[in-house]
N, C-alpha and C. Protein backbone atom coordinates (compact mmCIF):
# COMPACT_ATOMS: atom_id res chain seq x y z
N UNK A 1 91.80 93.15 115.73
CA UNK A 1 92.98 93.77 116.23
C UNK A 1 92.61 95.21 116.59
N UNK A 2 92.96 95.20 117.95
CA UNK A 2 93.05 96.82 118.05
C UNK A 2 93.82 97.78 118.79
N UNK A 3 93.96 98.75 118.24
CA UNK A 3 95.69 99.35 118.75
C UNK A 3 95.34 101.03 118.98
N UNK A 4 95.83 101.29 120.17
CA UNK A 4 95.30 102.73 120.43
C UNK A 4 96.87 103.14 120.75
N UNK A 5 96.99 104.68 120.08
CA UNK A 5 98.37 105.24 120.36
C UNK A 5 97.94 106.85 120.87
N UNK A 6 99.39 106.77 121.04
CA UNK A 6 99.03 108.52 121.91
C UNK A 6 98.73 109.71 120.57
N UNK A 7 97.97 110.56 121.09
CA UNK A 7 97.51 111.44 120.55
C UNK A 7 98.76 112.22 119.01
N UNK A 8 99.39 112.50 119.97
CA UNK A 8 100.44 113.28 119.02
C UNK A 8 101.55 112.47 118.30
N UNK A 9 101.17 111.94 117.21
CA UNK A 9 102.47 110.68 117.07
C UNK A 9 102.25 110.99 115.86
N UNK A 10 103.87 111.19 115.06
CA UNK A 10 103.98 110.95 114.05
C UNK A 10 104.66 109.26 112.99
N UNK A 11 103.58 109.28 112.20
CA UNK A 11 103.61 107.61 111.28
C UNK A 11 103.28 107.41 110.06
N UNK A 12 103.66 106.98 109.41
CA UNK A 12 103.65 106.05 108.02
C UNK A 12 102.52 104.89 108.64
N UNK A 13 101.26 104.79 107.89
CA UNK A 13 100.32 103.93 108.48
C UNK A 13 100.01 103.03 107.14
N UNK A 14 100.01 101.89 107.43
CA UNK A 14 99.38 100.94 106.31
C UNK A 14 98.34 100.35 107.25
N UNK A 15 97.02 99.91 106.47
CA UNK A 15 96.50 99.09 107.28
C UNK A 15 95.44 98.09 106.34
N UNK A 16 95.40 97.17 106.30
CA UNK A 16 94.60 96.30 105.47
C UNK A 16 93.93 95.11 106.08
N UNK A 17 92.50 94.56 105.44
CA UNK A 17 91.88 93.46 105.99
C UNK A 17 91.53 92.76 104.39
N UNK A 18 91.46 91.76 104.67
CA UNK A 18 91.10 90.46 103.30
C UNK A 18 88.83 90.48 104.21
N UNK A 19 88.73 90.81 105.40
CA UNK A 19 87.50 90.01 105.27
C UNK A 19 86.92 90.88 106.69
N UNK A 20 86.94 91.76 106.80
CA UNK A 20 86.64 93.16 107.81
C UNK A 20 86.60 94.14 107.81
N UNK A 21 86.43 94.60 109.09
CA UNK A 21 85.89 96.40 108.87
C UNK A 21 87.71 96.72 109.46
N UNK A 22 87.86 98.13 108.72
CA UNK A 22 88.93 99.01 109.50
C UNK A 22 88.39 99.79 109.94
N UNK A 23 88.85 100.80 111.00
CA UNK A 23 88.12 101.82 111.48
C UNK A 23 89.45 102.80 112.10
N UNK A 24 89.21 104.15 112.13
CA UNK A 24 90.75 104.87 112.30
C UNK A 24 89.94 106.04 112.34
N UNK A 25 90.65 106.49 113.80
CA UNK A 25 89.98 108.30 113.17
C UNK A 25 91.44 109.42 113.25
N UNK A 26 92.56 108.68 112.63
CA UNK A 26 93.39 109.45 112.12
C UNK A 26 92.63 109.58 110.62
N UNK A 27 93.59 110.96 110.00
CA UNK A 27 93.03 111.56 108.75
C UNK A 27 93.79 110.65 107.49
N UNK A 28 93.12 109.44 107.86
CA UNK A 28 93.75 108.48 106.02
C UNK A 28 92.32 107.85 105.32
N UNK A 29 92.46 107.94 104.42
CA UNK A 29 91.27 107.14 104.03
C UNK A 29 91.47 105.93 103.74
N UNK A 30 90.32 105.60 103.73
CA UNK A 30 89.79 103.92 103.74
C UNK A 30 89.46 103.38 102.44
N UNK A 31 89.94 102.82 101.88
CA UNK A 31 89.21 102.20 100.65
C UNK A 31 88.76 101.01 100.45
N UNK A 32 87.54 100.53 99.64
CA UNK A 32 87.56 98.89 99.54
C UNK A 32 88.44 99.14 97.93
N UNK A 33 88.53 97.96 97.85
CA UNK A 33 89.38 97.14 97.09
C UNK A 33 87.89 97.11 95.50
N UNK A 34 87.35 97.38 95.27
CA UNK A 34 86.83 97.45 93.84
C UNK A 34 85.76 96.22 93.85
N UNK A 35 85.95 95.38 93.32
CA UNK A 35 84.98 94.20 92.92
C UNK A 35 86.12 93.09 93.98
N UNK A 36 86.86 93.09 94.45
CA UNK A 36 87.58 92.22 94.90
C UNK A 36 87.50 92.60 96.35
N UNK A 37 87.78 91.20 97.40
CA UNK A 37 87.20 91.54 98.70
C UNK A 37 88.37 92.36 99.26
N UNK A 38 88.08 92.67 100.33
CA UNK A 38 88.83 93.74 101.35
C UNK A 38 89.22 94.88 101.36
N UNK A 39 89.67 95.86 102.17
CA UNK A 39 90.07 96.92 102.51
C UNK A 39 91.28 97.38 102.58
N UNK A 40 91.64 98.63 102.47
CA UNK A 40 92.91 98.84 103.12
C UNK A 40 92.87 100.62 103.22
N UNK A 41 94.17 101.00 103.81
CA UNK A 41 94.41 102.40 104.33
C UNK A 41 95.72 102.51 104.46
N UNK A 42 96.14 103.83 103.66
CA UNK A 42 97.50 104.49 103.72
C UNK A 42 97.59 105.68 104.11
N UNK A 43 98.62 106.12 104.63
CA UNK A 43 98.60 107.47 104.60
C UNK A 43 99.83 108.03 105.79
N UNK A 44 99.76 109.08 105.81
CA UNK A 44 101.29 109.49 106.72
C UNK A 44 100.12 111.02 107.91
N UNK A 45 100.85 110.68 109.09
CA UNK A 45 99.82 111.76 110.04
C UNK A 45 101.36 112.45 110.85
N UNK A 46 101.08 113.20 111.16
CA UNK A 46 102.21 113.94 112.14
C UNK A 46 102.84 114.94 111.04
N UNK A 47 103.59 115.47 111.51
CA UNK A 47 105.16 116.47 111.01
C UNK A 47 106.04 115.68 110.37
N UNK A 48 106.12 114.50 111.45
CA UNK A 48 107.88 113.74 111.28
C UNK A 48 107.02 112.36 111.54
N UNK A 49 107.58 111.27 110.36
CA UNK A 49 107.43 109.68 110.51
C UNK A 49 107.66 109.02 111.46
N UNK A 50 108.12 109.31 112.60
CA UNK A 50 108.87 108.27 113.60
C UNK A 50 108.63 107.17 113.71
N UNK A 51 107.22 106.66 113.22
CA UNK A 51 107.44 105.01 113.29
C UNK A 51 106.54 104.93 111.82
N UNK A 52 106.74 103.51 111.79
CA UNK A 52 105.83 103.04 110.52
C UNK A 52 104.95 101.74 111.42
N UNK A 53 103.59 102.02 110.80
CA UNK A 53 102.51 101.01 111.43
C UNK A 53 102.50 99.83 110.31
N UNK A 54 102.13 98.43 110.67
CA UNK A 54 101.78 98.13 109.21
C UNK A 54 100.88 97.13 109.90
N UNK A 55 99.53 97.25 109.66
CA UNK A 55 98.46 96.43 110.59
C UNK A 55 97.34 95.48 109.39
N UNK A 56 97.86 94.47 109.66
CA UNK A 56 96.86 93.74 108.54
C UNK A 56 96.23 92.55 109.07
N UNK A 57 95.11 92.16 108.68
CA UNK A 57 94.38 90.58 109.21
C UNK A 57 94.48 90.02 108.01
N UNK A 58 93.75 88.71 108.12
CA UNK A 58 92.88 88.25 106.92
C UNK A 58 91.75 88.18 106.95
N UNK A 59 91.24 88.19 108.31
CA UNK A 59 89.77 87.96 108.64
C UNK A 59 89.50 88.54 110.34
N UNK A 60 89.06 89.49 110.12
CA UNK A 60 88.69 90.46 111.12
C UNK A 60 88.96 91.99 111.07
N UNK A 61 88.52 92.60 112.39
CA UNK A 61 88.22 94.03 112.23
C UNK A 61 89.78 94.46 112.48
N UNK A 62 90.27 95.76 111.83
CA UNK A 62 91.68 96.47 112.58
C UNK A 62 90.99 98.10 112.78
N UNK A 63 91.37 97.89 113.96
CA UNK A 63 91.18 99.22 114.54
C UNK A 63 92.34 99.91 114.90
N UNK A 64 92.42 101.44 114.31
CA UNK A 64 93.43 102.09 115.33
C UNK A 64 92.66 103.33 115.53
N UNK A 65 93.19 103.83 116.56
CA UNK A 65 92.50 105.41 117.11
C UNK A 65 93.83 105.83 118.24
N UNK A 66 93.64 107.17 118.33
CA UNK A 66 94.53 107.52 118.80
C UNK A 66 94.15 108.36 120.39
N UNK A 67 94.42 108.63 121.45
CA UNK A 67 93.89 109.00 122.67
C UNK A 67 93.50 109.78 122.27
């Protein structure tokens, strides 16, 4: 999955994979999950929330980046 938004956007971002890479070059970090498989990423970017993302697979890459 991959999702490109405009530069200046404010969001509530979730993003998680069971069996892939995430990749984001907004400022959230990435974590794996410990001894258990997959990834995920939270975090809030902008001033103001205006939307909430919530991007998850089970098996594959999620990408977001922003222009």
């Amino acid at each position: 999955m991959i999702v490109t938004t405009p530069g200046a956007m404010g969001a509530d971002i979730e993003m998680s994979t069971l069996s892939g890479a995430l990749e984001t070059n907004f400022p959230i970090e990435v974590k794996a999950k410990g001894f258990r498989p997959g990834r995920s990423a939270r975090g809030t970017v902008g001033t103001r929330a205006d939307y909430n993302l919530h991007l998850s697979t089970i098996s594959g890459k999620v990408s977001l980046t922003a222009k």
